[in-house]
N, C-alpha and C. Protein backbone atom coordinates (compact mmCIF):
# COMPACT_ATOMS: atom_id res chain seq x y z
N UNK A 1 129.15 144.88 75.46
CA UNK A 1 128.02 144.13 75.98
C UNK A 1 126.76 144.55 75.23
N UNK A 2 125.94 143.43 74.58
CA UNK A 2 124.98 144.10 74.49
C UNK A 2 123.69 144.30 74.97
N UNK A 3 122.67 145.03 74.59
CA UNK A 3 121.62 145.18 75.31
C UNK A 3 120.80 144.05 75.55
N UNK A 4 120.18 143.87 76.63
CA UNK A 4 118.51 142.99 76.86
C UNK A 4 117.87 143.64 76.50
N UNK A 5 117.16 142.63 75.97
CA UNK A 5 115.40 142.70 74.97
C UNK A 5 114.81 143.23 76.48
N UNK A 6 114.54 142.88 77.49
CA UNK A 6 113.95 143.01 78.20
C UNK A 6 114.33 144.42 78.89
N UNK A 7 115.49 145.19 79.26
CA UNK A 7 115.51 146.49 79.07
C UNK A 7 114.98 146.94 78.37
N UNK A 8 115.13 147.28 76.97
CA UNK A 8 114.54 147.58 75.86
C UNK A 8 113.22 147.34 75.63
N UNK A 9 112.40 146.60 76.15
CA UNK A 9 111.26 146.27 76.31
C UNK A 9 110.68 147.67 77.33
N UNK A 10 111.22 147.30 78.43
CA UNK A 10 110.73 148.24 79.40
C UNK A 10 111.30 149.66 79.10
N UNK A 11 112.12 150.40 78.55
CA UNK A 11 112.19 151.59 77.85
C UNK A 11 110.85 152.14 76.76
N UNK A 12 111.01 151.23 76.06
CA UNK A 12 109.98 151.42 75.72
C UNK A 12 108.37 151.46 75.53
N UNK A 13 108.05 151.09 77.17
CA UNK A 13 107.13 150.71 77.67
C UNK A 13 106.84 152.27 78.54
N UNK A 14 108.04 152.85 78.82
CA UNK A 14 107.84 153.93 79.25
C UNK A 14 107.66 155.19 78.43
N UNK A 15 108.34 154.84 77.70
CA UNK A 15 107.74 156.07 76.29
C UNK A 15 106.39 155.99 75.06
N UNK A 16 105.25 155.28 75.54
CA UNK A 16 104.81 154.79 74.68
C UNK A 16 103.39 155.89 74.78
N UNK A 17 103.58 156.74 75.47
CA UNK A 17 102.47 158.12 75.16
C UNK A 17 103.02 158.55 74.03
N UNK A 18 104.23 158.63 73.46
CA UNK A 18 104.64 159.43 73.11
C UNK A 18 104.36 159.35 71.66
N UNK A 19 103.75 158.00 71.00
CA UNK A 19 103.63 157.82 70.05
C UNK A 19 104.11 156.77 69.61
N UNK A 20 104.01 156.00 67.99
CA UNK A 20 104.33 154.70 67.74
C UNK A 20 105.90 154.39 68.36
N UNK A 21 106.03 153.73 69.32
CA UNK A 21 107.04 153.55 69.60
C UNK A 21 107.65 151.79 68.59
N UNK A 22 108.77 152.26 67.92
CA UNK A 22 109.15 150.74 67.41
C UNK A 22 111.04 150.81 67.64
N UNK A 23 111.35 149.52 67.91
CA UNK A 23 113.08 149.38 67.92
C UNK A 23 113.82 148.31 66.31
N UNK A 24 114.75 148.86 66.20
CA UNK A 24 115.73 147.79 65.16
C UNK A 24 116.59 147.64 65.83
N UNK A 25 116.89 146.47 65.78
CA UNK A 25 118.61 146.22 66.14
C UNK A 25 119.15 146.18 64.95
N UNK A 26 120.59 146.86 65.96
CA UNK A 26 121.66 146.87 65.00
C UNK A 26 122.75 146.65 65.68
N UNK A 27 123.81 145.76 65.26
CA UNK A 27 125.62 145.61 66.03
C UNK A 27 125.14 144.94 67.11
N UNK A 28 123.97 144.48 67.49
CA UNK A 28 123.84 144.20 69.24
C UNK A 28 122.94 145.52 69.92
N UNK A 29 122.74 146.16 69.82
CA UNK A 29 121.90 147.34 70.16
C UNK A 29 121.21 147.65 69.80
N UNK A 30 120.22 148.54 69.97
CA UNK A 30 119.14 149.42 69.33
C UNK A 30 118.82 150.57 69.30
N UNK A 31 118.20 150.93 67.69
CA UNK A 31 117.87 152.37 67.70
C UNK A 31 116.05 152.16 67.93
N UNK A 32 115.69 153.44 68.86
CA UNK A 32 114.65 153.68 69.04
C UNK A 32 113.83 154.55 68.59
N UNK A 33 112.66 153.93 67.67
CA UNK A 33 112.00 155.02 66.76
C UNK A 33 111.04 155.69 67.46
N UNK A 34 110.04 156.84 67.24
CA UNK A 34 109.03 157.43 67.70
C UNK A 34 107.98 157.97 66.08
N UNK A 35 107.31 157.22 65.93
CA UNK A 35 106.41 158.11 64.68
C UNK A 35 107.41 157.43 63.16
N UNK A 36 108.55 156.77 63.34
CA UNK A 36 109.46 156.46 62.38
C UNK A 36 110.33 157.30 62.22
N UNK A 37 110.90 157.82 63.03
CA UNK A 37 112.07 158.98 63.27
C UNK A 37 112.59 158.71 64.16
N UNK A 38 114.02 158.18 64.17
CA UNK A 38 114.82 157.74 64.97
C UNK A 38 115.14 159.29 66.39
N UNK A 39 114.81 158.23 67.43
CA UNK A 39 114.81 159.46 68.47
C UNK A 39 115.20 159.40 69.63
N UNK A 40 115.94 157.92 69.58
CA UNK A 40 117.16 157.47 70.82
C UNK A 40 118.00 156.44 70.22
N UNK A 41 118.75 155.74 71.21
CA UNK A 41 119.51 154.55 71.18
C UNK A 41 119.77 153.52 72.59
N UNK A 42 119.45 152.23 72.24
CA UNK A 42 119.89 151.26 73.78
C UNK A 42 121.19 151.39 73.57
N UNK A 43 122.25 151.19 74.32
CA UNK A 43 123.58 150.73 74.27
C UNK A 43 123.93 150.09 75.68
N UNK A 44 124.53 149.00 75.77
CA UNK A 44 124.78 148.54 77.37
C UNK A 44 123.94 148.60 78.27
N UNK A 45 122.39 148.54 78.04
CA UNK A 45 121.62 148.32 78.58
C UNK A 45 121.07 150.13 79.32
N UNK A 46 122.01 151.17 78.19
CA UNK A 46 121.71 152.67 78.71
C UNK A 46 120.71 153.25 77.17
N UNK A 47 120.07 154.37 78.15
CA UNK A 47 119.34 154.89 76.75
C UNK A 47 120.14 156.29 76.65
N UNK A 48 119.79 156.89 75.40
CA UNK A 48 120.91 157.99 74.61
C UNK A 48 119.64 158.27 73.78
N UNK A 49 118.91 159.51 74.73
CA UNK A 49 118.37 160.29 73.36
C UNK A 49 118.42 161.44 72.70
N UNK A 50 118.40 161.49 71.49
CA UNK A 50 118.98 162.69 70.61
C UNK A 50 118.80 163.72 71.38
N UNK A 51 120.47 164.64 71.17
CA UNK A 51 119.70 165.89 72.16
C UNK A 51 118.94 167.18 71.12
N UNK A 52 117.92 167.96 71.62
CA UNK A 52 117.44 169.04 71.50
C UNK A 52 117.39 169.85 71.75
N UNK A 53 116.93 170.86 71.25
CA UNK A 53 116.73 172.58 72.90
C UNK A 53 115.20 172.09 73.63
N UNK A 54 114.68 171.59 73.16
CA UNK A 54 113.71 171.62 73.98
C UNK A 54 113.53 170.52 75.04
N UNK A 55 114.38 169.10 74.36
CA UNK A 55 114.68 168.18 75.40
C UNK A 55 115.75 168.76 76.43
N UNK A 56 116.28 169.21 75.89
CA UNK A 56 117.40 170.38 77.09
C UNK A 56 116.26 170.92 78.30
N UNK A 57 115.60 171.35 77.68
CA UNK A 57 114.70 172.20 78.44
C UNK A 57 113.62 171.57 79.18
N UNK A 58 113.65 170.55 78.73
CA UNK A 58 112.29 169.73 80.09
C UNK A 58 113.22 168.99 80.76
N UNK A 59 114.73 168.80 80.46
CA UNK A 59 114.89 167.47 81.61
C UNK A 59 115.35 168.66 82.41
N UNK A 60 115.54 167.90 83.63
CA UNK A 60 115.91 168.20 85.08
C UNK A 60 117.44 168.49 85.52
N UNK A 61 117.99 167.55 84.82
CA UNK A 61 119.10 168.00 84.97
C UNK A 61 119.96 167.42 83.60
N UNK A 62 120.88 167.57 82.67
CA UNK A 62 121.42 167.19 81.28
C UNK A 62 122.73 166.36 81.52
N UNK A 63 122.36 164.99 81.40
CA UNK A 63 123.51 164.84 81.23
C UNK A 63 124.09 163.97 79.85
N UNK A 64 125.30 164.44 79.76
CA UNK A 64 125.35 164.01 78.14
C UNK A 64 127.18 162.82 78.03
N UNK A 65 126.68 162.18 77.47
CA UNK A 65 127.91 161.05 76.62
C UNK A 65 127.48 160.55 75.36
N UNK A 66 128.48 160.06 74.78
CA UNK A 66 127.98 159.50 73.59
C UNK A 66 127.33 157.73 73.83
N UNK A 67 126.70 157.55 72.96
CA UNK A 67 126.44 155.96 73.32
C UNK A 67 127.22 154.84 73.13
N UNK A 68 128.16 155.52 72.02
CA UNK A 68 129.49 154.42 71.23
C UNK A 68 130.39 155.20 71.19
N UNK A 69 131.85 154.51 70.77
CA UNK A 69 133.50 155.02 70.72
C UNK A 69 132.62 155.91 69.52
N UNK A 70 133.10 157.25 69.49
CA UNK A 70 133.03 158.17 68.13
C UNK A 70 131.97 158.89 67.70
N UNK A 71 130.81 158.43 68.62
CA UNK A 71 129.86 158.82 68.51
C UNK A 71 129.01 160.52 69.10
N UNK A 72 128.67 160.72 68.80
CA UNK A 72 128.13 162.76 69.09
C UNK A 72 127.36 162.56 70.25
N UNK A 73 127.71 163.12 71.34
CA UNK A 73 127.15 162.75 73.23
C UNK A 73 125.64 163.10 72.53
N UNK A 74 124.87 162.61 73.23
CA UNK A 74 123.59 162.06 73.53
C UNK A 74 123.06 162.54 74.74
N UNK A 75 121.34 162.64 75.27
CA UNK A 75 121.24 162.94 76.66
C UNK A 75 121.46 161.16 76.67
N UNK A 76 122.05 161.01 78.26
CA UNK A 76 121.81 159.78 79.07
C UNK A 76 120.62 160.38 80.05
N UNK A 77 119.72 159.20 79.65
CA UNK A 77 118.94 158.87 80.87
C UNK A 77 118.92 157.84 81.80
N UNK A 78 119.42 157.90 83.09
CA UNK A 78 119.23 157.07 83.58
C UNK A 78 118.15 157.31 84.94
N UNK A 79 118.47 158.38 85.72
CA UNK A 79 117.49 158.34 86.79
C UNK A 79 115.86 158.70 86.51
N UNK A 80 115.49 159.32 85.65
CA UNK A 80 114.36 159.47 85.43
C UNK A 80 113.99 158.69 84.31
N UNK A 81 114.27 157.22 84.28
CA UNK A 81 113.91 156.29 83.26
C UNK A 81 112.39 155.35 84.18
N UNK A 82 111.78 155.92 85.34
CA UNK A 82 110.93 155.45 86.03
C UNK A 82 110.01 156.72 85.63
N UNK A 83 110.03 157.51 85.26
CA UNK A 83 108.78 158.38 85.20
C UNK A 83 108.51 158.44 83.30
N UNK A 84 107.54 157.83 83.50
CA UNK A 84 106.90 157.73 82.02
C UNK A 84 106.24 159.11 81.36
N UNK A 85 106.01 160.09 82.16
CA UNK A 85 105.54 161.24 81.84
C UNK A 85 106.10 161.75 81.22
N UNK A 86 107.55 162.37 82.01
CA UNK A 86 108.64 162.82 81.57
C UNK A 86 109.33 162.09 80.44
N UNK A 87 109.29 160.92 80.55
CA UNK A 87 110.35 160.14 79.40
C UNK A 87 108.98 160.31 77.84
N UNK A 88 108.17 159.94 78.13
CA UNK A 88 107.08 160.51 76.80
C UNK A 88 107.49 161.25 76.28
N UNK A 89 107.38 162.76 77.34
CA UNK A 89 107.60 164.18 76.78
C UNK A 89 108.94 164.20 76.07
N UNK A 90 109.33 163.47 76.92
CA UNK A 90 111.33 164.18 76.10
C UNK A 90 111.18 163.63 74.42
N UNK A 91 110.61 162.16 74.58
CA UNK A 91 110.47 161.41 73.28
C UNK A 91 109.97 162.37 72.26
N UNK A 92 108.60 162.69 72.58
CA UNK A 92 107.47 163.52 71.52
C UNK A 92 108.37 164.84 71.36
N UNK A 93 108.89 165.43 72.29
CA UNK A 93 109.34 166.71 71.95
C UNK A 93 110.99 166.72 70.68
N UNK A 94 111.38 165.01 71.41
CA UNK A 94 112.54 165.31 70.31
C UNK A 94 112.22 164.57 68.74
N UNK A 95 110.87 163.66 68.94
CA UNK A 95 110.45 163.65 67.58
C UNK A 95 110.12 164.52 66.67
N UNK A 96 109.37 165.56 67.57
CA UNK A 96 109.07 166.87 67.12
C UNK A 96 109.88 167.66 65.92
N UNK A 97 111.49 167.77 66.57
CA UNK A 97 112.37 168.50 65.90
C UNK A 97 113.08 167.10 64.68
N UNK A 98 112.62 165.54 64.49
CA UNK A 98 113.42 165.33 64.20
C UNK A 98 112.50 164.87 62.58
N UNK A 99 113.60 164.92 61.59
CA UNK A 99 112.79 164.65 60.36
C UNK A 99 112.56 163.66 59.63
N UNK A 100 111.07 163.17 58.90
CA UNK A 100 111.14 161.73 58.99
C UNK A 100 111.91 161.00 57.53
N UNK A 101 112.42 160.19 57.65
CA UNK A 101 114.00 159.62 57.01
C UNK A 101 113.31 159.91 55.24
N UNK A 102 113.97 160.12 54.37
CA UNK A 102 113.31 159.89 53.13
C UNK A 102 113.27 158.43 52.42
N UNK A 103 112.32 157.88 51.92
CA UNK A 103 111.90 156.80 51.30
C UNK A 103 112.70 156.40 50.53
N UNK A 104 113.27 155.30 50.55
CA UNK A 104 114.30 154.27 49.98
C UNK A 104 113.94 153.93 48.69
N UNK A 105 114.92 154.65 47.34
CA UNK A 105 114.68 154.15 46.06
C UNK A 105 114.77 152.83 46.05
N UNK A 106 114.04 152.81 45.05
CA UNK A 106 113.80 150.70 45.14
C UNK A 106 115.05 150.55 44.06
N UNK A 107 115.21 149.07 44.66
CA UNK A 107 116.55 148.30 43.74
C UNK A 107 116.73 148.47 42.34
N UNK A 108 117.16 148.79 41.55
CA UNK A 108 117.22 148.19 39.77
C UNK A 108 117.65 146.85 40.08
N UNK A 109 116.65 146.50 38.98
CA UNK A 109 117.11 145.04 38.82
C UNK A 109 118.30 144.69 37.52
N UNK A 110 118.71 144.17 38.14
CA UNK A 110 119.64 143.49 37.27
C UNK A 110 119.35 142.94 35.64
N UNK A 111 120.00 143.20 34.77
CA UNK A 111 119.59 142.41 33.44
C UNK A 111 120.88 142.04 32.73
N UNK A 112 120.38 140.35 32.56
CA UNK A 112 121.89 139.43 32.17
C UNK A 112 121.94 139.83 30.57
């Protein structure tokens, strides 16, 4: 199944202290950026964000699955997806640790 825009809308409506918040889809889902550093994922209408020690350490309680078949467990958030404070912090803190992607060599062009 895949995600609503409109979940995804409101996820990210709740993390948006946290800094530039932007989404891509991909497969039907989305990855969720912070600052341009990928720092969650929608899947089935659930969020999955990268875990950390320090996101360890502010949530309340950890709970972890992956977001896809094969994929490396993730925190799930689901009950504290109403407090924007907390969901900020977890964001900024796991942008914090995460590094930003390196810049995409440009194409060679082709010559006939």
């Amino acid at each position: 199944m895949a995600s609503d825009e409109k979940f995804v809308q409101f996820v990210c409506d709740q993390m948006a202290a946290a800094g530039e918040i932007t989404t891509r889809r991909m497969f039907g889902e989305y990855a969720v950026y912070c600052d341009e550093k990928v720092v969650a994922l929608v899947c089935d209408n659930r969020l999955f964000v990268k875990p950390t020690q320090p996101g360890r350490e502010l949530l309340r309680v950890v709970v972890e699955a992956p977001p896809y078949t094969g994929a490396k467990p993730h925190f799930l958030i689901e009950d504290d997806l109403d407090d924007s404070i907390l969901l900020s912090k977890l964001i900024s803190v796991t942008a914090s640790q995460m590094q930003k992607p390196k810049p995409k060599a440009p194409k060679k062009k082709k010559t006939a």
